[in-house]
Protein backbone atom coordinates (compact mmCIF):
# COMPACT_ATOMS: atom_id res chain seq x y z
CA UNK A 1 39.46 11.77 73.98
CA UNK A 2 36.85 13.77 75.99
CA UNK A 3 35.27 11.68 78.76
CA UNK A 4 31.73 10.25 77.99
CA UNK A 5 28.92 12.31 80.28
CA UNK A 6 26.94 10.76 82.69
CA UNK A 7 23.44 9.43 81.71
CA UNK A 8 21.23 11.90 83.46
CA UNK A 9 23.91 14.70 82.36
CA UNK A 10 22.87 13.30 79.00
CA UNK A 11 19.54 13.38 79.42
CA UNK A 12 19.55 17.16 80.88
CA UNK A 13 21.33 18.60 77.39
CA UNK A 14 18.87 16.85 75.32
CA UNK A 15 16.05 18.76 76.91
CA UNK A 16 17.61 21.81 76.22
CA UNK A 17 17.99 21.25 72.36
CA UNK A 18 14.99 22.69 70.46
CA UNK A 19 12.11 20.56 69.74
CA UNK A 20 12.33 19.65 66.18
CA UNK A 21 9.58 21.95 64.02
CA UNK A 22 6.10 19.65 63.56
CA UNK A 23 3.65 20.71 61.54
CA UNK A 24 1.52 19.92 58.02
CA UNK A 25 3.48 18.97 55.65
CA UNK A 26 4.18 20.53 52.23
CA UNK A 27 1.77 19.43 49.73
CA UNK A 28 2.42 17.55 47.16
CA UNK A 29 1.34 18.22 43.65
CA UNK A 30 -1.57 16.26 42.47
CA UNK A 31 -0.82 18.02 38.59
CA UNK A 32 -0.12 15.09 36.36
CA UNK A 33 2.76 15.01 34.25
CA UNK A 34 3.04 16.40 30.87
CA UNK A 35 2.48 13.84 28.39
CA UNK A 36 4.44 13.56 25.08
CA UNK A 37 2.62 14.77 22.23
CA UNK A 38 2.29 12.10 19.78
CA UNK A 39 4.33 12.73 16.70
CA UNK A 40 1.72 13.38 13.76
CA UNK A 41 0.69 10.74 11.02
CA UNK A 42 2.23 11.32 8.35
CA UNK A 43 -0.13 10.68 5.50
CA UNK A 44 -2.28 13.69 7.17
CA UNK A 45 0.21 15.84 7.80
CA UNK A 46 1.47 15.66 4.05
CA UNK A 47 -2.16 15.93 3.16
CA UNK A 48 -2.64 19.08 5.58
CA UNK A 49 0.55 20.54 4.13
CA UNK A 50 -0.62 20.36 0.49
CA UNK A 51 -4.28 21.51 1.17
CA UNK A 52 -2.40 24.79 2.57
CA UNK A 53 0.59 25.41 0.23
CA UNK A 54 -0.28 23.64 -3.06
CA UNK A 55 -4.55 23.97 -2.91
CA UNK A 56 -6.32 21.98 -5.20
CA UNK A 57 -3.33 20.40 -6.79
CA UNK A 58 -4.60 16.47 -6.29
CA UNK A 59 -8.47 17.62 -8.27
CA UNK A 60 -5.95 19.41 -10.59
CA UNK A 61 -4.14 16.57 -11.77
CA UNK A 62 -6.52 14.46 -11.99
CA UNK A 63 -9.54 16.53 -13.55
CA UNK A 64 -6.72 17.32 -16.33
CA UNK A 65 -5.51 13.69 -16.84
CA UNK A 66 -9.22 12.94 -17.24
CA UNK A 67 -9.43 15.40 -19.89
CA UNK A 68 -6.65 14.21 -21.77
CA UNK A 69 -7.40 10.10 -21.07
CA UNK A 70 -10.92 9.96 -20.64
CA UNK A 71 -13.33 9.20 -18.06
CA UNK A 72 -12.35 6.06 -16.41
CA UNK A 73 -15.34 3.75 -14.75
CA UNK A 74 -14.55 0.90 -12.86
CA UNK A 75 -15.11 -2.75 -13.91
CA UNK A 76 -14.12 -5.76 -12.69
CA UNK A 77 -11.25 -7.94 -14.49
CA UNK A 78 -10.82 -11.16 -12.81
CA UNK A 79 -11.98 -13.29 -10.28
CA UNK A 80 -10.08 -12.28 -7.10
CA UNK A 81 -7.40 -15.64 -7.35
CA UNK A 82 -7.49 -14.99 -10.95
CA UNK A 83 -6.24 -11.33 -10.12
CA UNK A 84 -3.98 -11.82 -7.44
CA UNK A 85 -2.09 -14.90 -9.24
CA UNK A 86 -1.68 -12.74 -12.40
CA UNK A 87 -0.41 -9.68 -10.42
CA UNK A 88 2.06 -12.34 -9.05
CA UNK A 89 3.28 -13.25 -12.58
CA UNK A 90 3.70 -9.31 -13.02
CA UNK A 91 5.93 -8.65 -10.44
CA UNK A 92 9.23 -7.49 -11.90
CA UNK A 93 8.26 -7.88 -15.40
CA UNK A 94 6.25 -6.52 -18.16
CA UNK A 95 2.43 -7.29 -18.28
CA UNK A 96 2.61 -8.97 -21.95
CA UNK A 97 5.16 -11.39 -20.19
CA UNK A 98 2.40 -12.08 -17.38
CA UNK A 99 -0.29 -12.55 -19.78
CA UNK A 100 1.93 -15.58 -21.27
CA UNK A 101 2.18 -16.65 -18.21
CA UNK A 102 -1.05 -16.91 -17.26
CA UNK A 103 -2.34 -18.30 -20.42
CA UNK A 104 0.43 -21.18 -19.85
CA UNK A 105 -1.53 -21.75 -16.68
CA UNK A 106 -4.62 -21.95 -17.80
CA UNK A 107 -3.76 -24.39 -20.78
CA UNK A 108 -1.05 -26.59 -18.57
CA UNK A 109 -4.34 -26.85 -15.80
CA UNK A 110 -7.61 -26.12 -17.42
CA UNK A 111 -10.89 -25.96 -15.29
CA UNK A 112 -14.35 -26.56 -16.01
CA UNK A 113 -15.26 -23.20 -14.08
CA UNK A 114 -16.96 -20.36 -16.60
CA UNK A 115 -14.97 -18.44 -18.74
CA UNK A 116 -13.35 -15.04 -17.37
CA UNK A 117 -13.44 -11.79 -19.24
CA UNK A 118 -10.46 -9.50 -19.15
CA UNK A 119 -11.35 -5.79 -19.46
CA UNK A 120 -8.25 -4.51 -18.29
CA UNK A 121 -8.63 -0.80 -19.11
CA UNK A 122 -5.63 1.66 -19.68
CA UNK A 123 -3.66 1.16 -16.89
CA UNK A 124 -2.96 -2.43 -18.20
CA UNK A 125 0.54 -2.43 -20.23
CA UNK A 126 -0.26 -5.82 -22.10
CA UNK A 127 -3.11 -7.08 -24.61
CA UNK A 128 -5.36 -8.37 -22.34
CA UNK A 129 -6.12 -12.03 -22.01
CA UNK A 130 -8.21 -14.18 -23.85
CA UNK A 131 -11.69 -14.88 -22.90
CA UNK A 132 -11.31 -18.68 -21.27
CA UNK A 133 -11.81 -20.12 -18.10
CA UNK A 134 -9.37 -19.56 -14.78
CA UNK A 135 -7.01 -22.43 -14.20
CA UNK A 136 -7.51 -25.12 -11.67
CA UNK A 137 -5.78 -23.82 -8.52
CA UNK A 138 -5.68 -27.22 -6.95
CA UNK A 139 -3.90 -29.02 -9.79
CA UNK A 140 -1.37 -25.30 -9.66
CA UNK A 141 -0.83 -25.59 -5.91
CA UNK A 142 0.01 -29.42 -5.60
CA UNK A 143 1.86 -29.75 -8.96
CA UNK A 144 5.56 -30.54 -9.05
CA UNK A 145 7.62 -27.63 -8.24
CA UNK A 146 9.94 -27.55 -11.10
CA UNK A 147 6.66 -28.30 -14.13
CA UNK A 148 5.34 -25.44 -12.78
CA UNK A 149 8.29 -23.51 -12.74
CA UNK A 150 8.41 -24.28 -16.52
CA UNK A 151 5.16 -23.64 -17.21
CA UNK A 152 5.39 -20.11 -16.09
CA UNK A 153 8.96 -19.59 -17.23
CA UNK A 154 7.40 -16.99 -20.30
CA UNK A 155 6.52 -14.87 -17.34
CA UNK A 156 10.07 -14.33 -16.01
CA UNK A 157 11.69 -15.37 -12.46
CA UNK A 158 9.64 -18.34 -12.67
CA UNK A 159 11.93 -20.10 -9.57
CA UNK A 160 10.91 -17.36 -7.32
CA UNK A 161 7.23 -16.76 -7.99
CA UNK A 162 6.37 -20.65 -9.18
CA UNK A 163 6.38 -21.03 -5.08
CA UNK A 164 5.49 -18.08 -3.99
CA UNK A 165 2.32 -18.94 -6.30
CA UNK A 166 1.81 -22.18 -4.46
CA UNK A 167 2.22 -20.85 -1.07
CA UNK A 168 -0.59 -18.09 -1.72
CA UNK A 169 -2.76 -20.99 -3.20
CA UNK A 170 -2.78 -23.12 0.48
CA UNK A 171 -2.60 -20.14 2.36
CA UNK A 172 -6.00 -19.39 0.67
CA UNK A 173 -6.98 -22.76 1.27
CA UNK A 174 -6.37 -23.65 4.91
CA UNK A 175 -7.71 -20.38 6.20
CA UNK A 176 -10.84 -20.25 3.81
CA UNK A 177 -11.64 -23.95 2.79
CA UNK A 178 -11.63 -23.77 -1.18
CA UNK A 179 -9.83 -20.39 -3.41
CA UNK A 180 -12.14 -18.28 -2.72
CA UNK A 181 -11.51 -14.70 -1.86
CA UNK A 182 -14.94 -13.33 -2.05
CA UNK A 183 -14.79 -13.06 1.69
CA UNK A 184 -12.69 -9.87 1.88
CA UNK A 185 -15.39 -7.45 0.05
CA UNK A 186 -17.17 -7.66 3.37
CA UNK A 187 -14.35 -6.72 5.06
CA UNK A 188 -12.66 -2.99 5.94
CA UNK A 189 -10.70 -1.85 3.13
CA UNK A 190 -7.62 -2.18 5.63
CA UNK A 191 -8.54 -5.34 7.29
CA UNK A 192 -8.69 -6.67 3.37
CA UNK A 193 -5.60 -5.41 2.66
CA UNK A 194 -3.93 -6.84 5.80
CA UNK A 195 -5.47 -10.06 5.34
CA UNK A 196 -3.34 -9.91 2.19
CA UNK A 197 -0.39 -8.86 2.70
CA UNK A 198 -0.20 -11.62 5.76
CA UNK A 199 0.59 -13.95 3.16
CA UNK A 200 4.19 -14.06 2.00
CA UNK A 201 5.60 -12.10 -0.59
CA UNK A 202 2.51 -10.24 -1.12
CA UNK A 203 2.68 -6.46 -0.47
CA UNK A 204 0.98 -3.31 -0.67
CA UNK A 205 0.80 -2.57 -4.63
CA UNK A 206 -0.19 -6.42 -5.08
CA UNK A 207 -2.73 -6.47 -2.14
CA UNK A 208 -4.14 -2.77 -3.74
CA UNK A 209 -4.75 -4.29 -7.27
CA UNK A 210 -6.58 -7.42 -5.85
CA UNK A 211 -9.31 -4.65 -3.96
CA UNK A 212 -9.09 -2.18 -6.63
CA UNK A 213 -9.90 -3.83 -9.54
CA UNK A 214 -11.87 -6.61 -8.07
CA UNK A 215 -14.03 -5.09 -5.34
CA UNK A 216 -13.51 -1.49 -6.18
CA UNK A 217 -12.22 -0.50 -3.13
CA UNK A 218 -10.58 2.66 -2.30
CA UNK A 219 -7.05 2.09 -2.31
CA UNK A 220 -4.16 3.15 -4.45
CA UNK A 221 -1.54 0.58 -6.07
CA UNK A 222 1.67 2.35 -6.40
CA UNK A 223 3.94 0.90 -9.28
CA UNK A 224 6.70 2.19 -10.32
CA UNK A 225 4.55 4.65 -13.10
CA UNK A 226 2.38 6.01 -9.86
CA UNK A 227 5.64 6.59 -7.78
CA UNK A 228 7.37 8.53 -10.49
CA UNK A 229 4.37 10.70 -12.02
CA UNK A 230 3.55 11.50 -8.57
CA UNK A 231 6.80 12.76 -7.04
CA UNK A 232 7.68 14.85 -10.13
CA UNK A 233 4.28 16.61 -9.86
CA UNK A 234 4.66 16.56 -6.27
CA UNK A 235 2.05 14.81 -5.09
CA UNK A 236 4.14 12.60 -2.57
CA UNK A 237 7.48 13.56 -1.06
CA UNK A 238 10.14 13.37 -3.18
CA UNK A 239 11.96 10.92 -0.40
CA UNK A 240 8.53 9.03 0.57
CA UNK A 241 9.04 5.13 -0.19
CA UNK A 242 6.55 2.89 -2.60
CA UNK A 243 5.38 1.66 0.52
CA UNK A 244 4.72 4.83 2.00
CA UNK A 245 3.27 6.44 -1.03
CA UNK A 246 0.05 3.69 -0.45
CA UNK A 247 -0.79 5.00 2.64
CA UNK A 248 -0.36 8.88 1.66
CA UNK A 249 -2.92 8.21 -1.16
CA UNK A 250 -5.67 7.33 1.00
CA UNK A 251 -5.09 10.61 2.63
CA UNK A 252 -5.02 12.44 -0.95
CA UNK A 253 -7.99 11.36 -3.08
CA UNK A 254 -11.38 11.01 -2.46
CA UNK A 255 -12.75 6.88 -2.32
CA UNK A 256 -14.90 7.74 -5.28
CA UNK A 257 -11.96 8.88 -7.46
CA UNK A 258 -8.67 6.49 -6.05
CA UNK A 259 -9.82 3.87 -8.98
CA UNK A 260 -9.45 6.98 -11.80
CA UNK A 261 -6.68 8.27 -9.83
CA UNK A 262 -4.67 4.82 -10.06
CA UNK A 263 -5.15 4.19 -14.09
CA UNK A 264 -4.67 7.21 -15.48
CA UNK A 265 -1.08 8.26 -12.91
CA UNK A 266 -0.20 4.57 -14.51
CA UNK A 267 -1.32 5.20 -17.95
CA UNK A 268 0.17 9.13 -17.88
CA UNK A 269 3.74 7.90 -16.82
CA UNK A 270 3.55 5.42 -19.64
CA UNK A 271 2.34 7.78 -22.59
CA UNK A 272 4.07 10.80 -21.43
CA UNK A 273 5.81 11.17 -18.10
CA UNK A 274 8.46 8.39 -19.03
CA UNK A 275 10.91 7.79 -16.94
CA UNK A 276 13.31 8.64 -20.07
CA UNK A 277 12.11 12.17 -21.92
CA UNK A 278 9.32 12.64 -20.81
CA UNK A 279 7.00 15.17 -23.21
CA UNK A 280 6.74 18.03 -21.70
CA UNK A 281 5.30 20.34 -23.83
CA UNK A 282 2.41 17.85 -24.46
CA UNK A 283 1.51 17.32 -20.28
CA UNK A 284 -1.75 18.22 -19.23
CA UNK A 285 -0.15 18.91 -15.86
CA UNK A 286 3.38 21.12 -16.52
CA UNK A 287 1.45 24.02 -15.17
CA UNK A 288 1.88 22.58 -12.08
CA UNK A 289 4.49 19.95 -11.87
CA UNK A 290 7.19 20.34 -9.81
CA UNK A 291 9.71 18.62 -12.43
CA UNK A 292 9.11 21.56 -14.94
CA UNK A 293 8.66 24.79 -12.34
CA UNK A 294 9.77 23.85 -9.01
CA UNK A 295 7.78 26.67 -7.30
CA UNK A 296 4.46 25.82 -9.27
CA UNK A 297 1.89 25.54 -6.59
């Protein structure tokens, strides 16, 4: 082990070493970081995308379906609790079904309210219901669970949408103060339909009908009939969910025709476009649908 140097010895060496480099530093880069590009909605890109490979295609359809269906105005049905409790009843059934069910309402808890009207138009698959006043949505919500699951039982899955039927009835009630749901025509066509769908087991396609058909709003309720027609034409992506497809449509079709738009892709996929054989040779659309020429544009 070398022997440690004296202090001043130290000292001495230390001046020799080279005084350490001083000076401005570097600078350092004021750039900001790249940002990550937001990935792009996808209801405008699909929009964007058809606009530039399939032009025209949504006026196309529908200018043809009106051709072959007729002009379609809108008109309101129901009263909005009248609308949204029937569109409950026709959840995962046929409309003639609802329309029993309904009418079981209204006799098992009559009201002294005016009578409703139903025009229900061609995208309705039932009769329509009689002219007669809306049940009494107080003696609904409080009645006992399993009379009102009997009442409705015409309707099908009456133990699953007898509460679901209550639960929408207070929900309306606590947040509003009677059943009223006049309130949402003064709302955003999104806030309304959020409002809605906060309420369990109501979704898009119910929420859509309640706007549509009683406020005329510009939305799109995508059934089963809307979700088929519109992927074999190619109006939607072929792997876009129901729940998807609602929010696609608003990026499709003008406000002014989404009412016209809804009825007749309904009333086309029940006339012709069935989900079993569906007549081609008689489609207003084969030109250019997808399912018959899958490079039509």
């Amino acid at each position: 082990m070398s022997p440690r140097k004296p202090n001043a010895e130290r000292a001495a060496t230390a001046a020799e070493r080279p005084a350490a480099k001083t000076g401005p530093k570097p600078a350092v880069s004021t750039r900001p970081r790249p940002t990550r590009r937001r990935a792009p909605d996808p209801a405008k890109h699909w929009a964007s995308y058809l606009r530039r490979y399939r032009p025209g295609l949504v006026p196309y359809v529908l200018d043809a379906l009106e051709a072959r269906y007729g002009e379609q105005r809108w008109e309101r049905r129901l009263d909005p609790v009248s609308e949204l409790v029937l569109t409950i009843l026709t959840q995962n059934t046929a409309d003639v079904n609802a329309e029993k069910a309904f009418e079981a309402l209204r006799a098992a808890y009559p009201s002294d309210r005016a009578p409703e009207e139903h025009h229900p138009g061609i995208g309705w698959g039932g009769e329509g219901l009689s002219t007669a006043p809306p049940p009494d949505w107080s003696l609904v919500e409080h009645a006992p669970l399993p009379e009102l699951v009997d009442v409705i039982r015409p309707g099908g899955l009456a133990p699953q949408k007898a509460p679901r039927i209550q639960a929408t009835l207070a929900k309306i009630r606590e947040e509003r103060g009677s059943y009223d749901l006049e309130f949402l025509a003064d709302l955003p066509v999104l806030a309304a339909r959020d409002w809605l769908t906060s309420i369990d087991g109501i979704g898009k396609k119910t929420a859509s009908i309640v706007l549509a058909f009683c406020f005329g709003m510009p939305v799109m309720a995508v059934d089963r009939h809307v979700e088929r027609v519109s992927k074999r034409i190619g109006l939607i992506p072929e792997k876009a969910t129901a729940d998807q497809a609602h929010d696609l449509f608003l990026e499709l079709v003008e406000g002014e025709r989404m009412y016209a738009a809804h009825v007749l892709l309904i009333h086309h996929g029940r006339a012709i476009c069935r989900a079993q054989s569906p007549a081609h040779d008689i489609c207003p659309v084969r030109d250019r649908c997808r399912m018959v020429n899958p490079k039509s544009r």
